[in-house]
C-alpha atoms as a PDB file:
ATOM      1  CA  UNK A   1      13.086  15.316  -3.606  1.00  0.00           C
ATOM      2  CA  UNK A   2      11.262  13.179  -1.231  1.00  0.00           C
ATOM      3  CA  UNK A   3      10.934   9.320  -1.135  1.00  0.00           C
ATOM      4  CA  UNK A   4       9.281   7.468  -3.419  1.00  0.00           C
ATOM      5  CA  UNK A   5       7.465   3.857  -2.994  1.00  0.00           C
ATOM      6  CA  UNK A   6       6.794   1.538  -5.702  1.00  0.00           C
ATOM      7  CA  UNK A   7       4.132  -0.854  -4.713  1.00  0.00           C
ATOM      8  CA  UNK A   8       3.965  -4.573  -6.730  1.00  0.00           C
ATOM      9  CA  UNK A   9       0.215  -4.752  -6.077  1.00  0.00           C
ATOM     10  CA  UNK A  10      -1.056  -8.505  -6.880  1.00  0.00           C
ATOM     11  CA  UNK A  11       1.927  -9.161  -5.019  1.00  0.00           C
ATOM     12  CA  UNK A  12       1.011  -7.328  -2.101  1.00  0.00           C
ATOM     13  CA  UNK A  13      -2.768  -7.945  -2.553  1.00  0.00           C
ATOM     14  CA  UNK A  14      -1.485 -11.543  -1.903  1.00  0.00           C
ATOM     15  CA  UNK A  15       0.041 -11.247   1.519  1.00  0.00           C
ATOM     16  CA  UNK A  16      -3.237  -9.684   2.966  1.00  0.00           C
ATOM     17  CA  UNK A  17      -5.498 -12.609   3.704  1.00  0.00           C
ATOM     18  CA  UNK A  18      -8.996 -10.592   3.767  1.00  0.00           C
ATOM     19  CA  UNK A  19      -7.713  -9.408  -0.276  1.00  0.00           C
ATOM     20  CA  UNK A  20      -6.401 -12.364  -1.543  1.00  0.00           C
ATOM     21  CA  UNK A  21     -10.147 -14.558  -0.334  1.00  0.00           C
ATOM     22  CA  UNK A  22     -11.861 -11.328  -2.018  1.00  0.00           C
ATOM     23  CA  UNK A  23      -9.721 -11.341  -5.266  1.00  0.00           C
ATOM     24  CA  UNK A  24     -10.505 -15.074  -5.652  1.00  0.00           C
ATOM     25  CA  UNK A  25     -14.028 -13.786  -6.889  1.00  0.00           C
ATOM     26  CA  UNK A  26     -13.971 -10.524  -7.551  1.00  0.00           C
ATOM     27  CA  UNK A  27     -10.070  -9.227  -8.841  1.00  0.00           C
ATOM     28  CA  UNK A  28     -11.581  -5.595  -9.105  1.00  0.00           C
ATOM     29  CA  UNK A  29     -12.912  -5.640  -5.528  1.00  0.00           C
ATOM     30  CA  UNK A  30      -9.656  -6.414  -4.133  1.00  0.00           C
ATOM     31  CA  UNK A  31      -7.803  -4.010  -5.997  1.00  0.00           C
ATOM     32  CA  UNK A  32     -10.159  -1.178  -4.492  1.00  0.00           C
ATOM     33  CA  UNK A  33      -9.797  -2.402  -1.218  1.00  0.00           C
ATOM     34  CA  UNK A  34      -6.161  -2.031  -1.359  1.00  0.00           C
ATOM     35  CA  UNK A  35      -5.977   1.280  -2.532  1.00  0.00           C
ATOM     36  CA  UNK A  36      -8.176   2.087   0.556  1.00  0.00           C
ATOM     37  CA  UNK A  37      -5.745   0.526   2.872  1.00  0.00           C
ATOM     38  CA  UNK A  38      -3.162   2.112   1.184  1.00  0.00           C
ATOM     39  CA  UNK A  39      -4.662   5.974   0.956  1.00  0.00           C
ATOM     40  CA  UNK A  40      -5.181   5.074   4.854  1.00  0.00           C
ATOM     41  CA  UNK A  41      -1.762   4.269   5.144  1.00  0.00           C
ATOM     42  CA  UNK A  42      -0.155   6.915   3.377  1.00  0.00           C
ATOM     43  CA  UNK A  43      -2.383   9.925   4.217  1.00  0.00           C
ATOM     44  CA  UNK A  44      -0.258  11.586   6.712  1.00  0.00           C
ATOM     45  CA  UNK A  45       2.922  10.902   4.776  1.00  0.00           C
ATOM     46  CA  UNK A  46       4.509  12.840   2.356  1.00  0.00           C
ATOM     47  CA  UNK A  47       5.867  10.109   0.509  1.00  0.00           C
ATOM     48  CA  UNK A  48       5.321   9.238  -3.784  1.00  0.00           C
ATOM     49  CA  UNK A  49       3.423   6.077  -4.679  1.00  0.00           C
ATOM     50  CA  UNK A  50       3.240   4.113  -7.547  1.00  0.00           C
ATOM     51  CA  UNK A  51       0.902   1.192  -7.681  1.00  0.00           C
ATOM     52  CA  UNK A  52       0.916  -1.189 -10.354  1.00  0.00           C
ATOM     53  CA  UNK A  53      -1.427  -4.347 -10.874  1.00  0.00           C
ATOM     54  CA  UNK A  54      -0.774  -6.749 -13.730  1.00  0.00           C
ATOM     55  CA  UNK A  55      -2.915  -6.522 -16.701  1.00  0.00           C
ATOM     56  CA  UNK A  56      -5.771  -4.032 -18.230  1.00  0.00           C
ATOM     57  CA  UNK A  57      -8.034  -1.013 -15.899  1.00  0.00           C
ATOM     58  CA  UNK A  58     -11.881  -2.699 -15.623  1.00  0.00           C
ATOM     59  CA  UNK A  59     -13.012   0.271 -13.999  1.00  0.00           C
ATOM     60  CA  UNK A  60     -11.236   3.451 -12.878  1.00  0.00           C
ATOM     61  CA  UNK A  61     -10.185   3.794  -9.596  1.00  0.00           C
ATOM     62  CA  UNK A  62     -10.276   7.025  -7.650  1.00  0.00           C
ATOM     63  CA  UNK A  63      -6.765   7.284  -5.359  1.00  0.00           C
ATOM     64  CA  UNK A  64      -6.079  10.428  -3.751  1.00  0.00           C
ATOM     65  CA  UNK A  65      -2.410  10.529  -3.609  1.00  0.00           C
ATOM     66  CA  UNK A  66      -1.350   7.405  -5.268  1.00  0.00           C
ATOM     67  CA  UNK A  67      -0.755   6.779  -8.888  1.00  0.00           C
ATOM     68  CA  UNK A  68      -2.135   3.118 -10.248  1.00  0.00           C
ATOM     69  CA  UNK A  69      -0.051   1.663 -13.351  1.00  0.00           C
ATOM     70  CA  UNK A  70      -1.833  -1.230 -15.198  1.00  0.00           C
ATOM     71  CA  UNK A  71       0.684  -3.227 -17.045  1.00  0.00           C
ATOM     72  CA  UNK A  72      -1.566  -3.630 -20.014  1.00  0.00           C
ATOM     73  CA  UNK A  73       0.056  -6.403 -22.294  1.00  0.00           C
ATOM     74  CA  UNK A  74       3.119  -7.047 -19.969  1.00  0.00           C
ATOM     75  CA  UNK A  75       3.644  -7.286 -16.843  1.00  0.00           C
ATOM     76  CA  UNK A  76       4.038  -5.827 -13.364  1.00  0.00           C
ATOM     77  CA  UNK A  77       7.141  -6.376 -12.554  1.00  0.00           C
ATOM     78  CA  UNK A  78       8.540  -5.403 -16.305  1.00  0.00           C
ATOM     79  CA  UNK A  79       6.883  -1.705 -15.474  1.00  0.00           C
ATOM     80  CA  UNK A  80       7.835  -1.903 -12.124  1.00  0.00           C
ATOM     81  CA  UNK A  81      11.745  -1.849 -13.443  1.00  0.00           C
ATOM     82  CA  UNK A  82      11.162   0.604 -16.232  1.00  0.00           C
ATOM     83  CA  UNK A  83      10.122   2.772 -13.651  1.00  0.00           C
ATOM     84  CA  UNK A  84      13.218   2.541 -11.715  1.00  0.00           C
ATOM     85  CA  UNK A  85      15.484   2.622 -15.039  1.00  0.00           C
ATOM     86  CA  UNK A  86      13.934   6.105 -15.973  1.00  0.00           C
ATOM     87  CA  UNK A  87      13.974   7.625 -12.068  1.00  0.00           C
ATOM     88  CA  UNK A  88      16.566  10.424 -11.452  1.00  0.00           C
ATOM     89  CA  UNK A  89      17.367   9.240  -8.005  1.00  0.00           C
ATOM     90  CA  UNK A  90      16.567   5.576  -7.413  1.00  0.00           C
ATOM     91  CA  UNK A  91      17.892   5.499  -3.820  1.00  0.00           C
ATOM     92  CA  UNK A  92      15.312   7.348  -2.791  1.00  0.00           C
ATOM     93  CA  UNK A  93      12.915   4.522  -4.159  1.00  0.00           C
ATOM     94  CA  UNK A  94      11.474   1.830  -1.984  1.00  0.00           C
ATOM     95  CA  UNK A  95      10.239  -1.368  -3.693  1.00  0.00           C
ATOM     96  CA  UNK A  96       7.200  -3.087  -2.282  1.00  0.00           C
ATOM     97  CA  UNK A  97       7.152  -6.690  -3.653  1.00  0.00           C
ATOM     98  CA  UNK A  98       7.800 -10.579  -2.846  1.00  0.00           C
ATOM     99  CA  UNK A  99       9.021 -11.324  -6.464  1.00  0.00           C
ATOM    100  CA  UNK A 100      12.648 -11.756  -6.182  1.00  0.00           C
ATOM    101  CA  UNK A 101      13.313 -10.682  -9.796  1.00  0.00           C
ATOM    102  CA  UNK A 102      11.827  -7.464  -8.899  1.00  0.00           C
ATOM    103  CA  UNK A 103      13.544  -7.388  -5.620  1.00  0.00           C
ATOM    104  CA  UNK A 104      16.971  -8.366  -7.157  1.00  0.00           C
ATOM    105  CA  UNK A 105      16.841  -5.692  -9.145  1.00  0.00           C
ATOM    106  CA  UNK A 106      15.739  -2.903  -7.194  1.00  0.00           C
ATOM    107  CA  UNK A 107      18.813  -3.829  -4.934  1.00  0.00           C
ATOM    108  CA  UNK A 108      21.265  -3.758  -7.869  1.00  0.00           C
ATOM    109  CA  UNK A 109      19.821  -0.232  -8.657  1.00  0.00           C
ATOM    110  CA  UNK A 110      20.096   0.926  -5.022  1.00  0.00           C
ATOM    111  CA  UNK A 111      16.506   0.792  -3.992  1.00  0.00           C
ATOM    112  CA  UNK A 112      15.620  -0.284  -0.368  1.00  0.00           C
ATOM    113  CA  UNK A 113      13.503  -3.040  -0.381  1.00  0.00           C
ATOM    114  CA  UNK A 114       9.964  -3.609   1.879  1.00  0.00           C
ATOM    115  CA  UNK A 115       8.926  -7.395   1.209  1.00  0.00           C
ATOM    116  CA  UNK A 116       5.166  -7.493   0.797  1.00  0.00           C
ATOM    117  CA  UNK A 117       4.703  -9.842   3.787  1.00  0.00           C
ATOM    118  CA  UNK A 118       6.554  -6.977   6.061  1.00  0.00           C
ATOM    119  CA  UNK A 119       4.792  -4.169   4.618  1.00  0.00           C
ATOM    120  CA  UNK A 120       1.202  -5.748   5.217  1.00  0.00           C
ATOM    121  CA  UNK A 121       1.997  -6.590   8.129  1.00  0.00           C
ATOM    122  CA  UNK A 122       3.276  -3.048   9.044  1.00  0.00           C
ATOM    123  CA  UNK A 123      -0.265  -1.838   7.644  1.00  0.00           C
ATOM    124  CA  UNK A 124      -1.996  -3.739   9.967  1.00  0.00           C
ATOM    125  CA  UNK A 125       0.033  -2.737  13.210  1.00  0.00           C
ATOM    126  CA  UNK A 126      -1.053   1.029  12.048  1.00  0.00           C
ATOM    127  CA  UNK A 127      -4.500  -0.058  11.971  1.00  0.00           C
ATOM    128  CA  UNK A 128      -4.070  -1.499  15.442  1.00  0.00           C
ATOM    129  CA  UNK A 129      -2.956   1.137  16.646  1.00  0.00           C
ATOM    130  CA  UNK A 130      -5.551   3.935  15.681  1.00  0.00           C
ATOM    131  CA  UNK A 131      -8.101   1.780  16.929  1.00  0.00           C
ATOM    132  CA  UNK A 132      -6.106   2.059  20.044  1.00  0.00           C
ATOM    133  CA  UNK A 133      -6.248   5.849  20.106  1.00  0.00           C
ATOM    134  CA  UNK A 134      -9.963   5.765  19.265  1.00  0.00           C
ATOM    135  CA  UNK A 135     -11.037   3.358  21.924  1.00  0.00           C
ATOM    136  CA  UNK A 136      -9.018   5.014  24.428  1.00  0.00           C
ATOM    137  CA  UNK A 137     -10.248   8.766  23.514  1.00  0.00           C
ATOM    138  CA  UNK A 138     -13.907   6.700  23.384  1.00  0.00           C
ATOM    139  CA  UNK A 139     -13.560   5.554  26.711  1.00  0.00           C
ATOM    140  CA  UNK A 140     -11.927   8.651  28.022  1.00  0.00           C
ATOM    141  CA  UNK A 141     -14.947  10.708  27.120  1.00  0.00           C
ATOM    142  CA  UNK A 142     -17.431   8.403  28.305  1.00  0.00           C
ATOM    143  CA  UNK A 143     -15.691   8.287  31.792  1.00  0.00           C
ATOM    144  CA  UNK A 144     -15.228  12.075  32.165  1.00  0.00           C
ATOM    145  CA  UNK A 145     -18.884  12.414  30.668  1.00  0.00           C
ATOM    146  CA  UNK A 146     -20.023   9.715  33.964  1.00  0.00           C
ATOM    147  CA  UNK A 147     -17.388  11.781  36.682  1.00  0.00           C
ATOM    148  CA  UNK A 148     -18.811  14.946  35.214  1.00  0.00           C
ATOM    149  CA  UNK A 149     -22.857  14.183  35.455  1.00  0.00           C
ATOM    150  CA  UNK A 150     -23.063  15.178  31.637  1.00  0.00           C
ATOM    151  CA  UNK A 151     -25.142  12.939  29.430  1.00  0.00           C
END
């Protein structure tokens, strides 16, 4: 079976400045940018994810890879549990959230835990670091490009 993350994601759409400005005006908007970050995030991974946002879908969002849960006429964190009560293995769930209800329970359920604030950050720090790889591959080329004569 292989691990499976469960993602709280006004919770997480929260801790990412650039989302939370965006979701101010436009709540749709910022729920497609996160599933970007997130597809980015997870595409070499071989890891489950559940998303959930609170309330109804506006419009349908295409994620490759990760499943989106709209809590309808509940909420988030009241799906986010059912979805640990019904798993077959719960430690192999991780539970991305700030809400210490949510959090609290996970535990008691023996989830690991990823506070949103951690987890955004730890986006970010991949981001870094592929633009990193680019620049230097960028930069690379160019000089062997200038050694070499070829342009």
């Amino acid at each position: 079976m292989k691990r499976h993350y469960i993602i709280d994601g006004n919770n997480l759409i929260g801790k990412i400045p650039t989302l939370w400005k965006m979701q101010q005006k436009e709540k749709q908007s910022s729920r497609e940018g996160l599933v970007f970050q997130l597809e980015r995030y997870f595409y070499y991974k071989k890891i489950k994810v559940s998303l959930h946002f609170d309330g109804h879908e506006n419009s349908h969002i295409r994620a490759k890879g990760i499943k989106i849960i709209y809590s309808n006429n509940t909420n988030a964190d009241n799906k986010i549990k059912d979805e640990i009560s019904f798993s077959n293995n719960p430690k192999l769930i991780t539970v991305i959230s700030s809400d210490m209800n949510v959090l609290d329970f996970a535990r008691v359920n023996s989830c690991s835990i990823i506070k949103s604030e951690v987890f955004a950050r730890d986006m970010n720090k991949t981001d870094d670091i592929e633009d990193e790889e680019r620049l230097t591959k960028e930069i690379d080329n160019n000089e062997m490009k200038r050694l070499f004569g070829i342009e």
